[in-house]
N, C-alpha and C. Protein backbone atom coordinates (compact mmCIF):
# COMPACT_ATOMS: atom_id res chain seq x y z
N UNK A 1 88.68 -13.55 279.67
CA UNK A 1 88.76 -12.13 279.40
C UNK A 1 87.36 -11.58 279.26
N UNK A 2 87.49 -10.31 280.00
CA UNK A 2 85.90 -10.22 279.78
C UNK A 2 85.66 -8.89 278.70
N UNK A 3 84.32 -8.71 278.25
CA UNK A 3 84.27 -7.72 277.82
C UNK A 3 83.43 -6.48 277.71
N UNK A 4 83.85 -5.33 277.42
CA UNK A 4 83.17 -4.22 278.10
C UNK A 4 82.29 -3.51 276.58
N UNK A 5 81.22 -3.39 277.30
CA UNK A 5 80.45 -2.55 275.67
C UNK A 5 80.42 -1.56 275.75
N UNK A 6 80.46 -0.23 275.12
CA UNK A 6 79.94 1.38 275.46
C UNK A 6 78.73 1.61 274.14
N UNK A 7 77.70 2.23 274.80
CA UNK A 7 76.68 2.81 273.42
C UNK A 7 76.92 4.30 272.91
N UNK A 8 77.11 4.18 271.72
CA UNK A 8 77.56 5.29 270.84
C UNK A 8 76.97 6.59 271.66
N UNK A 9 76.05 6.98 272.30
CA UNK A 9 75.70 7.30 272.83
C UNK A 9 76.19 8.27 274.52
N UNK A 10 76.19 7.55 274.66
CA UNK A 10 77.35 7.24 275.71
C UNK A 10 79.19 7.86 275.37
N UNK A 11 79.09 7.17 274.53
CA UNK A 11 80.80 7.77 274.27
C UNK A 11 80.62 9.18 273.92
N UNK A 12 79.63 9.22 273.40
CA UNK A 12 79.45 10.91 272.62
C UNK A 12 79.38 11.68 274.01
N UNK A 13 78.82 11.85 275.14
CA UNK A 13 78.22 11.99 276.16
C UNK A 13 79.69 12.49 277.28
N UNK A 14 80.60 10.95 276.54
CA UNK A 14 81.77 11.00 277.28
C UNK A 14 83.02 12.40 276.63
N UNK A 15 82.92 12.15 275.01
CA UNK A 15 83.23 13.01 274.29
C UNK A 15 82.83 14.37 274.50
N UNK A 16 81.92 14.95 274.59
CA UNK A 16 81.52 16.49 275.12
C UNK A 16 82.12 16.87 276.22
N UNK A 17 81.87 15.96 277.18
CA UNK A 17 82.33 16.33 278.32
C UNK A 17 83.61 16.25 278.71
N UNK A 18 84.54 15.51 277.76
CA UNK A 18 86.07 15.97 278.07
C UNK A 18 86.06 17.30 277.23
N UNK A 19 85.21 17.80 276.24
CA UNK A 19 86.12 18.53 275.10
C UNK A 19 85.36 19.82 276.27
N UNK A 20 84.22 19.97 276.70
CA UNK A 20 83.89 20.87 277.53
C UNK A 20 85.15 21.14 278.89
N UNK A 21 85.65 20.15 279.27
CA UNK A 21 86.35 20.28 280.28
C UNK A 21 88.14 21.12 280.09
N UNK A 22 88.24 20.50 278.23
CA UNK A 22 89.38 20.61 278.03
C UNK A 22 89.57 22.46 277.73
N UNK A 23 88.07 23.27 277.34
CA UNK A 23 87.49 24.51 276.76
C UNK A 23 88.23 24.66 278.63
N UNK A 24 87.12 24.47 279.84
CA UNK A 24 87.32 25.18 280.36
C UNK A 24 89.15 25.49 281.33
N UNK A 25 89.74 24.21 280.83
CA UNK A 25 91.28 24.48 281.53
C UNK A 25 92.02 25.72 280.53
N UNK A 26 91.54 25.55 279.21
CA UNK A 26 92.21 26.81 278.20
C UNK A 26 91.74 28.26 278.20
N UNK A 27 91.77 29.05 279.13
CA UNK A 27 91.34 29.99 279.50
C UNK A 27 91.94 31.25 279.04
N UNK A 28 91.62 31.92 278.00
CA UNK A 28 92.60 33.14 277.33
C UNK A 28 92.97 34.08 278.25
N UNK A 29 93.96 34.50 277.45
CA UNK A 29 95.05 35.27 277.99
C UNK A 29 94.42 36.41 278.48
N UNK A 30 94.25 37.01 279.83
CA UNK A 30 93.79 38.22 280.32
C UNK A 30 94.59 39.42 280.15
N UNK A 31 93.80 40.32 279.19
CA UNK A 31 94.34 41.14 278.85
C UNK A 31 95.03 42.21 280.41
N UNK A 32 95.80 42.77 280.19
CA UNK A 32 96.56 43.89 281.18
C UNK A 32 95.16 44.92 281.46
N UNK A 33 95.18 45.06 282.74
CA UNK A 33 94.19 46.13 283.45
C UNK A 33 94.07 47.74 282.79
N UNK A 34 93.10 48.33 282.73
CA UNK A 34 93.43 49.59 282.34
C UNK A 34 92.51 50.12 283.11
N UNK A 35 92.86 51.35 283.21
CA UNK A 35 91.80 52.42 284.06
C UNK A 35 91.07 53.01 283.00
N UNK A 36 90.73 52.59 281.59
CA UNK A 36 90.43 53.34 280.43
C UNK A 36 89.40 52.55 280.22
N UNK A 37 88.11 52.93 279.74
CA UNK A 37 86.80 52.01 278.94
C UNK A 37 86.91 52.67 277.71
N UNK A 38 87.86 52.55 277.23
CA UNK A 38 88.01 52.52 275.20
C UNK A 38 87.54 51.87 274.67
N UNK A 39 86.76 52.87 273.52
CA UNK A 39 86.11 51.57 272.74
C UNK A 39 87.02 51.86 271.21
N UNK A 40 88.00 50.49 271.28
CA UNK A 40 88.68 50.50 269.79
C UNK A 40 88.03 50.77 268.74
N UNK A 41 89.00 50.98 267.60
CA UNK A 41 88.72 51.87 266.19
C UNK A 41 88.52 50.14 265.98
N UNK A 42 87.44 50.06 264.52
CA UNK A 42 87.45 48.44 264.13
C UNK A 42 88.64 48.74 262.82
N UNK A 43 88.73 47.68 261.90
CA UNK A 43 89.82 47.40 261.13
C UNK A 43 89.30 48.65 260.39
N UNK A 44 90.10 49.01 259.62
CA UNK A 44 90.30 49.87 258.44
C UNK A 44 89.66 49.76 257.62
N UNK A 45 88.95 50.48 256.98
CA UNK A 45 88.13 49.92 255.47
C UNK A 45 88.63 49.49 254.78
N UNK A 46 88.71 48.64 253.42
CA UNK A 46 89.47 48.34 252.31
C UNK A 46 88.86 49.29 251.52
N UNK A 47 89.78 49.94 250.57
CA UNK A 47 89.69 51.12 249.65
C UNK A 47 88.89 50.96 248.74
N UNK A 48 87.28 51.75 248.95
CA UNK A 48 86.52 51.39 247.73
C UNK A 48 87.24 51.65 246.17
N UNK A 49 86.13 50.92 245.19
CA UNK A 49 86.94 51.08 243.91
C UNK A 49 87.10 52.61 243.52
N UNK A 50 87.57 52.36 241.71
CA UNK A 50 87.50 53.51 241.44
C UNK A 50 85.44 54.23 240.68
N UNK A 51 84.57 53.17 240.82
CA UNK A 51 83.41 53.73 240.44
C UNK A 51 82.73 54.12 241.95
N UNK A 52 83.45 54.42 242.93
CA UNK A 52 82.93 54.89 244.23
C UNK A 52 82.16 56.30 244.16
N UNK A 53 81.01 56.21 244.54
CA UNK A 53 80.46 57.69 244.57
C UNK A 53 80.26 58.65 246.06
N UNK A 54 81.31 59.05 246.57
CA UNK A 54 81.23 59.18 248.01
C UNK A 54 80.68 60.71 248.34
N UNK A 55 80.05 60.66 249.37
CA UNK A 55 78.94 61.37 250.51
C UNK A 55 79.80 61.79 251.87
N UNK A 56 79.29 62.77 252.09
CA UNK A 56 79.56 63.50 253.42
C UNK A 56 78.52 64.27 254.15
N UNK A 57 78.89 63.64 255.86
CA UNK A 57 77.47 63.78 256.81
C UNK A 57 78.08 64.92 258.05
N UNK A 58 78.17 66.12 257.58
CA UNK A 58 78.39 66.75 258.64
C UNK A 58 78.28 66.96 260.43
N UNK A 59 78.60 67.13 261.27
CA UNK A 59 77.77 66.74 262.43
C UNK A 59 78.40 68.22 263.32
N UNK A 60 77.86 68.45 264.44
CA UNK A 60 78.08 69.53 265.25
C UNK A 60 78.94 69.11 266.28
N UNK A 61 79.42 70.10 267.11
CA UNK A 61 80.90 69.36 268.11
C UNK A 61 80.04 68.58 269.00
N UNK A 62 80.86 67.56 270.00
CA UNK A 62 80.25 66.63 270.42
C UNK A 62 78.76 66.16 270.38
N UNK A 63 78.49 65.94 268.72
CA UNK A 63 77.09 65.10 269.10
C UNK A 63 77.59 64.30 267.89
N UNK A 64 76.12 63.53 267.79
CA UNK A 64 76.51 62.67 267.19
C UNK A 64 74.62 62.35 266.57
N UNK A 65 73.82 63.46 266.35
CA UNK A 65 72.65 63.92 265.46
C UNK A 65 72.69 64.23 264.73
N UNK A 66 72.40 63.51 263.40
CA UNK A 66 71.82 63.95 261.77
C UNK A 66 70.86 65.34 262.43
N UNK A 67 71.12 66.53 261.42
CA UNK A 67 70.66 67.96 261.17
C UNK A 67 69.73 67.40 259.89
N UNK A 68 69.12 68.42 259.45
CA UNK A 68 68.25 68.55 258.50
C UNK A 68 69.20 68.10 257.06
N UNK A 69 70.60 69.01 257.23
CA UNK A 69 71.64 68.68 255.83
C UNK A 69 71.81 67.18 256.42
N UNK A 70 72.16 66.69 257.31
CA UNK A 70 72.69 65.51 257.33
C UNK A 70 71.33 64.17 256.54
N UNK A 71 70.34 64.79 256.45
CA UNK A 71 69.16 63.62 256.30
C UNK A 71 69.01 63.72 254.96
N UNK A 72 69.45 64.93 254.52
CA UNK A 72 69.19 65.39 253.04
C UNK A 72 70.16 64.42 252.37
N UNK A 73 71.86 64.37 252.94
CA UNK A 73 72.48 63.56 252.40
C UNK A 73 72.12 61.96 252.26
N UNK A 74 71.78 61.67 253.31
CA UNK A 74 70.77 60.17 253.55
C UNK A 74 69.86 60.07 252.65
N UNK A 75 68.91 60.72 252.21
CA UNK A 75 68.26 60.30 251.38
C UNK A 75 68.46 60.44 250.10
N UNK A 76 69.60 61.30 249.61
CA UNK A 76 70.46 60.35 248.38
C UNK A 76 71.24 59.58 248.03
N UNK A 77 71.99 59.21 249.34
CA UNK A 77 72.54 58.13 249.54
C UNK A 77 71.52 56.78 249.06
N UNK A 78 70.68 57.10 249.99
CA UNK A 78 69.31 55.95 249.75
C UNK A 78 68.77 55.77 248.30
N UNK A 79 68.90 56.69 247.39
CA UNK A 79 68.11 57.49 246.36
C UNK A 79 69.31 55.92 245.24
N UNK A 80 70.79 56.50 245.31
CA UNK A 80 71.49 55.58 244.62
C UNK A 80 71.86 54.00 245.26
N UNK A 81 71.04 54.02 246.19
CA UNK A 81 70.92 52.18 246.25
C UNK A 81 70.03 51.70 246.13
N UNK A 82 68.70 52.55 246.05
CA UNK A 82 67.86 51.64 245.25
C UNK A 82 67.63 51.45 244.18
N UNK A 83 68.37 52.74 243.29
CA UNK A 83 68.57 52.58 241.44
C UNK A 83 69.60 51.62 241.96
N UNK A 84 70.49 51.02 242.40
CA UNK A 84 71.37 49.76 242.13
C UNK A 84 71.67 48.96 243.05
N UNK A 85 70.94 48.45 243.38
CA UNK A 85 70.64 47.25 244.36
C UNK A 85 71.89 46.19 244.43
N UNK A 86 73.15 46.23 243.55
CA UNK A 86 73.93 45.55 243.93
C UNK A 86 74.86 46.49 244.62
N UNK A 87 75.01 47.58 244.49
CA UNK A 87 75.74 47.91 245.42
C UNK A 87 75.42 47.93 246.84
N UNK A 88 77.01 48.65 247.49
CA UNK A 88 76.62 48.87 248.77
C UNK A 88 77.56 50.03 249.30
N UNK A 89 77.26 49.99 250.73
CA UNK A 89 77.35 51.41 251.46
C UNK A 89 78.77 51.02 252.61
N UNK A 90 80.02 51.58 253.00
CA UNK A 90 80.86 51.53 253.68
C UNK A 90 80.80 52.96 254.26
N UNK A 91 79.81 52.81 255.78
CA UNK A 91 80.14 54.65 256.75
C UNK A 91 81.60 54.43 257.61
N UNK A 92 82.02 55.58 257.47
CA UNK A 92 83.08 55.49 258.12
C UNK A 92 82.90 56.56 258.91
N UNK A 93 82.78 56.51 260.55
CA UNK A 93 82.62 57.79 261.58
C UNK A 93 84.14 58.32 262.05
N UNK A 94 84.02 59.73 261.74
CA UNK A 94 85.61 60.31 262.36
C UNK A 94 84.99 61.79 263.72
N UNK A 95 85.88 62.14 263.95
CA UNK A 95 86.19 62.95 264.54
C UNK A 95 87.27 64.34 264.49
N UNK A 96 86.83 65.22 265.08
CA UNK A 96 88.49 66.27 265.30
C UNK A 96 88.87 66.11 266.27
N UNK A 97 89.52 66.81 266.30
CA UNK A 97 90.88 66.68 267.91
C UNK A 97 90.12 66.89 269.36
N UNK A 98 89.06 67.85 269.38
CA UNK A 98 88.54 68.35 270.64
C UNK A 98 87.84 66.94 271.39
N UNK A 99 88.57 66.69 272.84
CA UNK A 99 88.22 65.51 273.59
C UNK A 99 89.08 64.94 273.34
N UNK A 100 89.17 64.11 274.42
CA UNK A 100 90.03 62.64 274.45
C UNK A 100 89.92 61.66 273.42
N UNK A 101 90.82 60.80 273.22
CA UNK A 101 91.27 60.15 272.04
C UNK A 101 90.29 58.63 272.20
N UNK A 102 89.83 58.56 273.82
CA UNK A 102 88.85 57.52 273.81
C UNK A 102 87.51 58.26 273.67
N UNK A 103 87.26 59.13 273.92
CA UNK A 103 86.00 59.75 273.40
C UNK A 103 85.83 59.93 272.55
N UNK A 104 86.44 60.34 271.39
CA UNK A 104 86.28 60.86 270.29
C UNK A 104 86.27 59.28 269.39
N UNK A 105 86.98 58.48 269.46
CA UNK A 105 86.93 56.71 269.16
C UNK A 105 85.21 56.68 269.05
N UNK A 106 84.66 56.61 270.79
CA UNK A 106 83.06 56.26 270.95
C UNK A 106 82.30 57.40 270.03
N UNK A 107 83.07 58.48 269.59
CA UNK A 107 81.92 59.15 268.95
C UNK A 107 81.90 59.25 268.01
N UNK A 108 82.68 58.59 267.25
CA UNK A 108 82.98 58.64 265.90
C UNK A 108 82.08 57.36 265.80
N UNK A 109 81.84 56.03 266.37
CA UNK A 109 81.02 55.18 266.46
C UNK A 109 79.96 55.56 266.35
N UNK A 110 79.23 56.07 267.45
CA UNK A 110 77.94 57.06 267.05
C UNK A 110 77.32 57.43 266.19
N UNK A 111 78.72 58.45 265.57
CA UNK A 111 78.18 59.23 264.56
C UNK A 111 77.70 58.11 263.47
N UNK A 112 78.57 56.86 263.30
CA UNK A 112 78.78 56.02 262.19
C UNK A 112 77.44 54.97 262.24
N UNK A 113 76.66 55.04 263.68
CA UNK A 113 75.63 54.31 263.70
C UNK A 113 74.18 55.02 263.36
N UNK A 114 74.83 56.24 263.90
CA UNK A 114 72.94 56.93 263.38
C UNK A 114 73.22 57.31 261.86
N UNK A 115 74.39 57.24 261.08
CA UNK A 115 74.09 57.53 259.80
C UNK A 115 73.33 55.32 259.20
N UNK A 116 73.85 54.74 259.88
CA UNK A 116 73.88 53.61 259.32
C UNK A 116 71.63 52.78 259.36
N UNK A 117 71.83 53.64 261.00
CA UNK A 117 70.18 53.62 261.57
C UNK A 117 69.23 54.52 260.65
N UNK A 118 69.76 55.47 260.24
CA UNK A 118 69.02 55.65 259.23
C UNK A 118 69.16 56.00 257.59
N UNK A 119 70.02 54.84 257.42
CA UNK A 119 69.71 54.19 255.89
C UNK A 119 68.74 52.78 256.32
N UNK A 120 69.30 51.85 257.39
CA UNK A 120 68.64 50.81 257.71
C UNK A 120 66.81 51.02 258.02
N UNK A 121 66.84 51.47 258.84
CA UNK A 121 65.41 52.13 259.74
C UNK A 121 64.93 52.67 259.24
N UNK A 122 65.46 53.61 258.36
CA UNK A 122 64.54 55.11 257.87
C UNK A 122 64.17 54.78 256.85
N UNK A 123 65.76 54.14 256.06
CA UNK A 123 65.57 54.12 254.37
C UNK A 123 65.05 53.08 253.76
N UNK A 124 64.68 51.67 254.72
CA UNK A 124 64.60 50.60 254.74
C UNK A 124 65.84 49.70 253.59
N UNK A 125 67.06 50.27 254.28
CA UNK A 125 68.16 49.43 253.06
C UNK A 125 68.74 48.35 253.77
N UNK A 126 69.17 47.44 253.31
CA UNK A 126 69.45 46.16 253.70
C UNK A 126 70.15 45.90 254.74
N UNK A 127 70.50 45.60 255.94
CA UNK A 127 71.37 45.88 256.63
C UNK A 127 72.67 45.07 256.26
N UNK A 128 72.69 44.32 254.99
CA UNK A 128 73.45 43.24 254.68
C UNK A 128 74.30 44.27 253.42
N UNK A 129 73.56 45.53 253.13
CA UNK A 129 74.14 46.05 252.08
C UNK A 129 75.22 47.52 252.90
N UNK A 130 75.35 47.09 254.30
CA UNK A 130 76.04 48.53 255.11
C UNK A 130 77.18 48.32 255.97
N UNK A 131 78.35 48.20 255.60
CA UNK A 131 79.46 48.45 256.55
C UNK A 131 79.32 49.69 256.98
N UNK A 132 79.69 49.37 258.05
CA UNK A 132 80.08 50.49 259.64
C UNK A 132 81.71 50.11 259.99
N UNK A 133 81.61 51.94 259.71
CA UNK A 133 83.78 51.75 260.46
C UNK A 133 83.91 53.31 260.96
N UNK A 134 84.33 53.39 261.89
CA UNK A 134 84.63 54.53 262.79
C UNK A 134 86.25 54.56 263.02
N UNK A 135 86.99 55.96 263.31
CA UNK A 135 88.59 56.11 263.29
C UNK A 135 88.63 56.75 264.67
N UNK A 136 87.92 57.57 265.04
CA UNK A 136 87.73 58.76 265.70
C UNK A 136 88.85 59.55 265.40
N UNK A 137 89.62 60.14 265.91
CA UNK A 137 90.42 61.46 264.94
C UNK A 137 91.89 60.80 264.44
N UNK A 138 91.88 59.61 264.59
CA UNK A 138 93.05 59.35 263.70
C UNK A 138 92.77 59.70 262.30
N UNK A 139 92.25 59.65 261.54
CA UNK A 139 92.02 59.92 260.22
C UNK A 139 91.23 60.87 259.53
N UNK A 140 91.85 62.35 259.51
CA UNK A 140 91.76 63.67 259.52
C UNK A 140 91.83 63.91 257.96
N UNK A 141 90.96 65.02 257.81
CA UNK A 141 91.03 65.23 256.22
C UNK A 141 92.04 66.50 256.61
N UNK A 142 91.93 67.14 257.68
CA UNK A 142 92.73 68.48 257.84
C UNK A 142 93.57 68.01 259.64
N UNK A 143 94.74 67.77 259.24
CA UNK A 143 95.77 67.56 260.59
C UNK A 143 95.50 68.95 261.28
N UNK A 144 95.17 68.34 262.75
CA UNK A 144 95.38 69.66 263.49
C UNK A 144 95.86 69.31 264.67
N UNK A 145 96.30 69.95 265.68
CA UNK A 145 97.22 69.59 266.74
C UNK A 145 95.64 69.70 267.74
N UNK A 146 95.70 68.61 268.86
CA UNK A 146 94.97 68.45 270.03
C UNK A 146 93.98 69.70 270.52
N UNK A 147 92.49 69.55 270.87
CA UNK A 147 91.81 70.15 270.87
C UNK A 147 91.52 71.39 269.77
N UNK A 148 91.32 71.08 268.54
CA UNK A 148 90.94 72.50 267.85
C UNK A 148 90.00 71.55 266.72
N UNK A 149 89.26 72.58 267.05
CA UNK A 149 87.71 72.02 266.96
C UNK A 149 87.45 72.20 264.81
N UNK A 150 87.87 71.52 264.12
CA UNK A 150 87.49 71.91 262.51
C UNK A 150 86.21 70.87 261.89
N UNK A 151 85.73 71.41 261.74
CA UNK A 151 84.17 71.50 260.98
C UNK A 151 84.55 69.91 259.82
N UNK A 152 85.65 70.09 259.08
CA UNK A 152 85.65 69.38 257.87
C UNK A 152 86.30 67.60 258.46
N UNK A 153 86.67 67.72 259.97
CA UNK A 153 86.55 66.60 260.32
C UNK A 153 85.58 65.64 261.22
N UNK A 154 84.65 66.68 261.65
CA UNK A 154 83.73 65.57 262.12
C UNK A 154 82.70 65.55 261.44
N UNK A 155 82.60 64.81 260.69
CA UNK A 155 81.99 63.90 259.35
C UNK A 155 82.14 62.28 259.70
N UNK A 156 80.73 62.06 259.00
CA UNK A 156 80.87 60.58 258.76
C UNK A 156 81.12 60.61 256.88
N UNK A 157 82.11 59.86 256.25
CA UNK A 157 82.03 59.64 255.17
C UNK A 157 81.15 58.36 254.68
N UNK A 158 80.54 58.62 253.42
CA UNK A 158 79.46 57.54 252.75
C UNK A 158 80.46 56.79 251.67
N UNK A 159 80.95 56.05 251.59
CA UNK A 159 81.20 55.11 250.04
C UNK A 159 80.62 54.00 249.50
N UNK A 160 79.39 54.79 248.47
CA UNK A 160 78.39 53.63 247.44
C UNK A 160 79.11 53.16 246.49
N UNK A 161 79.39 51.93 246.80
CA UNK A 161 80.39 50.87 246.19
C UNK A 161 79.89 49.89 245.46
C-alpha cells in the first residue's frame, strides 16, 4: 500500500480554491429589470430618546444647498457636540411632493449629505459621531397630495442624541 503526503500548505491552496469556486457557482439572485435608477430610502431611524434636542435645515425647491439660515443651524448643532462629546447626530433628508418619488428619494439624500459634509468638513465632528438617513417625501410633517410644493417639508431634520 502506498502512501500519499500533502503539505499543509498545499491543502490550504487546495481549500481556497474549492471555497473560491464554490463563491463563484452561488451567484445571487438577479434582481427583476427596471427602467428606473432609484436610489432607495435606507432603514428608518430608531427613535431618538426623550433628552433629544432636535434642529431643522431648511432648503429651497429642488436643491439641495445650505443658505446662510441653513449654516447658522450647523453651527449650533456643532456648538452642542462639542459641549458633549458623547453624544451624537442622526440627519434625516426629506422632501415635498413636487417631482418624482425617485427624485425626490436622491434629493432628500443630498440634502442629508451636505448637512452631514458640513458638520464633518466644516465643523470638524467625528464622522463616527453622524448618522445619515434620507425618506424623500414619504415622511411629511404636512401631508399633501402630489406636486405641491410646502416649505415645512423640505428640511433635513438634526437629532443630538
Amino acid at each position: 500500500m502506498s502512501r500519499c503526503t500533502i503539505s499543509w500548505s498545499r491543502l490550504a491552496a487546495v481549500g481556497v480554491i474549492s471555497l473560491l469556486g464554490a463563491c463563484a457557482l452561488d451567484q445571487p439572485h438577479a434582481a427583476a429589470p427596471t427602467t428606473s435608477h432609484a436610489v432607495a430610502s435606507n432603514p428608518p431611524p430608531v427613535a431618538p430618546g426623550p433628552n433629544t434636542v432636535w434642529f431643522s435645515v431648511g432648503f429651497e425647491s429642488d436643491s439641495s444647498a445650505l443658505d446662510a439660515d441653513g449654516q447658522k443651524v450647523v453651527n449650533d448643532v456643532i456648538a452642542v457636540l462639542r459641549r458633549n462629546p458623547s453624544m451624537v447626530t442622526t440627519i434625516i433628508g426629506r422632501t415635498d411632493t413636487v417631482g418624482g418619488k425617485d427624485y425626490n428619494m436622491h434629493l432628500s439624500h443630498q440634502r442629508a449629505d451636505a448637512v452631514r459634509d458640513a458638520l464633518v468638513y466644516g465643523g470638524q465632528v467625528s464622522a463616527a459621531r453622524v448618522e445619515t438617513r434620507w425618506t424623500g417625501e414619504t415622511r411629511q410633517d404636512v401631508p399633501t397630495a402630489n406636486d405641491v410644493a410646502r416649505a415645512a417639508n423640505r428640511v433635513v431634520d438634526i437629532a443630538v442624541h
